[in-house]
C-alpha atoms as a PDB file:
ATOM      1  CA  UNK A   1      16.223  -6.115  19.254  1.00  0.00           C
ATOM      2  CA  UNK A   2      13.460  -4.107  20.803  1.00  0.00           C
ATOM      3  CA  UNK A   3      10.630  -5.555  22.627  1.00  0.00           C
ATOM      4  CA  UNK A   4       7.448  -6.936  20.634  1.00  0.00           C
ATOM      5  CA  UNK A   5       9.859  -6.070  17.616  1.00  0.00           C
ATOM      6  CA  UNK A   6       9.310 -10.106  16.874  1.00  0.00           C
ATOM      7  CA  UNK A   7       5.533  -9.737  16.191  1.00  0.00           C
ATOM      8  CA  UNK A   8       5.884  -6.800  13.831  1.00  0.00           C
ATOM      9  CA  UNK A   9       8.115  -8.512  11.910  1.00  0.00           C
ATOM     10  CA  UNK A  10       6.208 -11.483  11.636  1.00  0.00           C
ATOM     11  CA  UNK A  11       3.281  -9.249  10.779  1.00  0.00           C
ATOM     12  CA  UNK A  12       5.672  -7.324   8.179  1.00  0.00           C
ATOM     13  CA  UNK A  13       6.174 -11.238   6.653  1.00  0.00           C
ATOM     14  CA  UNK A  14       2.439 -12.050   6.527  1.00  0.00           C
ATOM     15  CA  UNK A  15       1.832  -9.056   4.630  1.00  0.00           C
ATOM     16  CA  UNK A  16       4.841  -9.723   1.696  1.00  0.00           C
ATOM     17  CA  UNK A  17       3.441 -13.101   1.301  1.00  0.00           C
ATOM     18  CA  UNK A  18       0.171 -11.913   1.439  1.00  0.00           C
ATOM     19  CA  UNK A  19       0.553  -9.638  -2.005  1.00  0.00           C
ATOM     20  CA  UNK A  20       2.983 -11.872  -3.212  1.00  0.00           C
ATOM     21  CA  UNK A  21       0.019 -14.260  -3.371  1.00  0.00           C
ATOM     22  CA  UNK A  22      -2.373 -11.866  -4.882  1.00  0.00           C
ATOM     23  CA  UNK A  23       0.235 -10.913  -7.644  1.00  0.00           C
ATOM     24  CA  UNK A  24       0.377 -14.952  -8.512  1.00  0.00           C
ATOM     25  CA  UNK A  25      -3.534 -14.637  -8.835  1.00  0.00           C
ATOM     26  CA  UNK A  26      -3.608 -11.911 -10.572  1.00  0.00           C
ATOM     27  CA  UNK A  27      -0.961 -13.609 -12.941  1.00  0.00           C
ATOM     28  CA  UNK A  28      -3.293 -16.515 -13.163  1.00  0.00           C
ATOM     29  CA  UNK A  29      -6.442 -14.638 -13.844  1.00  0.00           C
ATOM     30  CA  UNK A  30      -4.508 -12.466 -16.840  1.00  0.00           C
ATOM     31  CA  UNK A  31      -3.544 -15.391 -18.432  1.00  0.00           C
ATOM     32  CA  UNK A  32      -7.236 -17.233 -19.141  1.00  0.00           C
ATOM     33  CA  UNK A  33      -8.867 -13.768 -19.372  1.00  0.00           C
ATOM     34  CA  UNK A  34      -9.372 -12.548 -23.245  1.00  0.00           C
ATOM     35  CA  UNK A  35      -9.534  -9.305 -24.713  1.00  0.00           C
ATOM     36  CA  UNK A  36     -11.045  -8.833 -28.486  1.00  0.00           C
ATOM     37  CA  UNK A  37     -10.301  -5.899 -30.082  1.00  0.00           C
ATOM     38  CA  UNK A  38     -11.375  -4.815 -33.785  1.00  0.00           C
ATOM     39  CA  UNK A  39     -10.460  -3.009 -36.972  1.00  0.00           C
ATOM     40  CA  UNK A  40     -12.465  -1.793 -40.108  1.00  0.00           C
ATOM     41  CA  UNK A  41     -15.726  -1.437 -38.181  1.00  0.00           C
ATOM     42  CA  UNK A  42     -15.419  -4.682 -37.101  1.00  0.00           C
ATOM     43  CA  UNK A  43     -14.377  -6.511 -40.301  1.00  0.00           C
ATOM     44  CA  UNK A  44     -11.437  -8.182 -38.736  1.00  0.00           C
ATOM     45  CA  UNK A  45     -11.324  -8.857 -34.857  1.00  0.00           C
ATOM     46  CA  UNK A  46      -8.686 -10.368 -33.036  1.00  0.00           C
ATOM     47  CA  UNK A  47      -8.698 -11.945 -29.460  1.00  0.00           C
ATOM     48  CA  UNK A  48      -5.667 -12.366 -27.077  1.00  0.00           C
ATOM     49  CA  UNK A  49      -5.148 -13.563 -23.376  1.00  0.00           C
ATOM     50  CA  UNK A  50      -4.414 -11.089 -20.664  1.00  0.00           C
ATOM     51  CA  UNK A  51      -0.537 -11.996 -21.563  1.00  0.00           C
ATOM     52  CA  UNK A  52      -0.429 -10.231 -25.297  1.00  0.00           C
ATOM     53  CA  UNK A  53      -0.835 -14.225 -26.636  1.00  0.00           C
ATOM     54  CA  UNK A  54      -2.832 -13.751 -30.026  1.00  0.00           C
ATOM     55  CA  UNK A  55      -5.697 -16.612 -29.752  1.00  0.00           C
ATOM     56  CA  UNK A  56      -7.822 -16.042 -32.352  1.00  0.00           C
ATOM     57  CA  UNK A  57      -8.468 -13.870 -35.373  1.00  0.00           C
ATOM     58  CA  UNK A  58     -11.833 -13.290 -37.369  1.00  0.00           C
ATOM     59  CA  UNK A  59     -12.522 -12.174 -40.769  1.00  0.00           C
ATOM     60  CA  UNK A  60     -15.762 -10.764 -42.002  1.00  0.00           C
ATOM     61  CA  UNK A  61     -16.106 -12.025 -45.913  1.00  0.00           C
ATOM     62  CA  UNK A  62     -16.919  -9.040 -47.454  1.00  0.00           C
ATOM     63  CA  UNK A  63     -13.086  -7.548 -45.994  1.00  0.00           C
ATOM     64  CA  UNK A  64     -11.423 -10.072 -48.183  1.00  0.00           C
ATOM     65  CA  UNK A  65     -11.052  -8.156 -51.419  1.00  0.00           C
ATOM     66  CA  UNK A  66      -8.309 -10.633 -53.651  1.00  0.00           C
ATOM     67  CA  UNK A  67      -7.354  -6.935 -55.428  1.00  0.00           C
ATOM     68  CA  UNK A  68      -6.810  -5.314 -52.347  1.00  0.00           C
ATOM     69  CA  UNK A  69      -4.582  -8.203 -50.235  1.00  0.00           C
ATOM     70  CA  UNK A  70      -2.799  -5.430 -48.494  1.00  0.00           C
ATOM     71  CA  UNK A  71      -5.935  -3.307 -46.599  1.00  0.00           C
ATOM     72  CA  UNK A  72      -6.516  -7.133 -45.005  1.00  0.00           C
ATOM     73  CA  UNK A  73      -3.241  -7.175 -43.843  1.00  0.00           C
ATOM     74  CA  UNK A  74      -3.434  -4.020 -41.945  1.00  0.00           C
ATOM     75  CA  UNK A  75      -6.859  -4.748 -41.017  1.00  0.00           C
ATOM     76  CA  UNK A  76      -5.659  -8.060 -38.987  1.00  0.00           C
ATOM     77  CA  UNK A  77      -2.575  -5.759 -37.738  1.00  0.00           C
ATOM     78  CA  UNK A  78      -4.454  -2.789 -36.600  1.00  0.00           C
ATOM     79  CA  UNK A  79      -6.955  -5.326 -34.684  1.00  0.00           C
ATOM     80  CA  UNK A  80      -3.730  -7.641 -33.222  1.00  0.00           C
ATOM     81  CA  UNK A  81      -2.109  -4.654 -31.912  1.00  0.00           C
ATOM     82  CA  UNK A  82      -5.735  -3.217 -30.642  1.00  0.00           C
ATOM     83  CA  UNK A  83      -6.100  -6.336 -28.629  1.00  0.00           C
ATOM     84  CA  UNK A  84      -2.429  -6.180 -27.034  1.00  0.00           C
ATOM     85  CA  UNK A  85      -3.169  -2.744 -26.139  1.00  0.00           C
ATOM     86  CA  UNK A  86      -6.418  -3.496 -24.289  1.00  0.00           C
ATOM     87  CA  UNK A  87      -5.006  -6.178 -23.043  1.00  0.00           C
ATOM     88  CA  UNK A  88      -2.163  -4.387 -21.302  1.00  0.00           C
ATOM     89  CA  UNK A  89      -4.003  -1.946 -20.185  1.00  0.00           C
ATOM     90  CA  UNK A  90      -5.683  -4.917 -18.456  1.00  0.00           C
ATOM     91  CA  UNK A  91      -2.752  -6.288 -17.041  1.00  0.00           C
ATOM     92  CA  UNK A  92      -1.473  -2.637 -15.618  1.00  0.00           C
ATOM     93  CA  UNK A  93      -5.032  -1.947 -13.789  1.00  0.00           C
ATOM     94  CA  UNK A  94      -4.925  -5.863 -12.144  1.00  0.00           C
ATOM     95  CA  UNK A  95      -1.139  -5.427 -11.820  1.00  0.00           C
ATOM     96  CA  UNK A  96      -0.012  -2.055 -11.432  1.00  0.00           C
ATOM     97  CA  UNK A  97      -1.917  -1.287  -7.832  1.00  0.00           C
ATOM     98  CA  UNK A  98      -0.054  -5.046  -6.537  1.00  0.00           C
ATOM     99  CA  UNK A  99       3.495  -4.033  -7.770  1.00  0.00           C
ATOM    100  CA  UNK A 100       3.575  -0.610  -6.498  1.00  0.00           C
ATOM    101  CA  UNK A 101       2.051  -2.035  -3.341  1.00  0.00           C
ATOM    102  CA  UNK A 102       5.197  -4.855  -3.272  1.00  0.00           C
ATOM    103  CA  UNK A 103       7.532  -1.768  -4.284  1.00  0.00           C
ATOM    104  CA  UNK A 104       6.545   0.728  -1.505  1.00  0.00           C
ATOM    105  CA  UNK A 105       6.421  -2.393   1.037  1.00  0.00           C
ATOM    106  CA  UNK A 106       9.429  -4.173  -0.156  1.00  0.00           C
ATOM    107  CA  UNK A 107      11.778  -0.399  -0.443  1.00  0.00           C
ATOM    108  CA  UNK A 108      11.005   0.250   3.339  1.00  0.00           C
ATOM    109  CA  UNK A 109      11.939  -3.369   4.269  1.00  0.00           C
ATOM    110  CA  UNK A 110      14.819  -2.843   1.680  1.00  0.00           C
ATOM    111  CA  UNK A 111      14.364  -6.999   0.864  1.00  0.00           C
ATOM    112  CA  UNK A 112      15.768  -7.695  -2.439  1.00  0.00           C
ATOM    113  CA  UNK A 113      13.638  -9.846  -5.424  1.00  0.00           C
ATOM    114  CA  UNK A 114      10.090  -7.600  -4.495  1.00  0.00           C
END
């Protein structure tokens, strides 16, 4: 071992648990945050939580046509998958700076699970 190596390492440690920390809040924070997306100009609308988890769904009256069942249906679709788009898009820009940070960190350490 060299000299001082000791404090760099513990250094090198503080930092892993350090983002491994602000991943876990970042988690946390994606999974109470919502995202509503819509379809139809706005006739349907659906909400989910920053983990793709459809929580609620709304209908404006006059898109409920009993002739025309099947525009509804891909109304509340085109509005589900809206939402799960936005809402990983959401996830990536919390995410996606963490993980590559944990990637870049973890590949020059070469530790395995980061």
């Amino acid at each position: 071992m060299f000299p001082g190596g000791g404090a760099d390492m513990q250094q090198l440690l503080q930092q892993a648990q350090q983002m491994q920390a602000d991943y876990l809040a970042a988690q946390q924070e994606l999974a109470v945050a919502e995202v509503t997306a819509s379809a139809g100009g706005g006739l349907v609308s659906a909400t989910v939580n920053g983990a793709g988890e459809l929580k609620a769904v709304k209908i404006d009256p006059k898109a409920v046509d009993p002739e025309d069942v099947e525009t509804l249906e891909d109304l509340v679709v085109a509005a589900v998958h809206a939402a799960n788009e936005d809402a990983r898009a959401m996830a990536e820009a919390k995410l996606g700076p963490i993980t590559e940070a944990m990637t870049g960190f973890s590949g020059g350490l070469g530790l395995p699970g980061m």
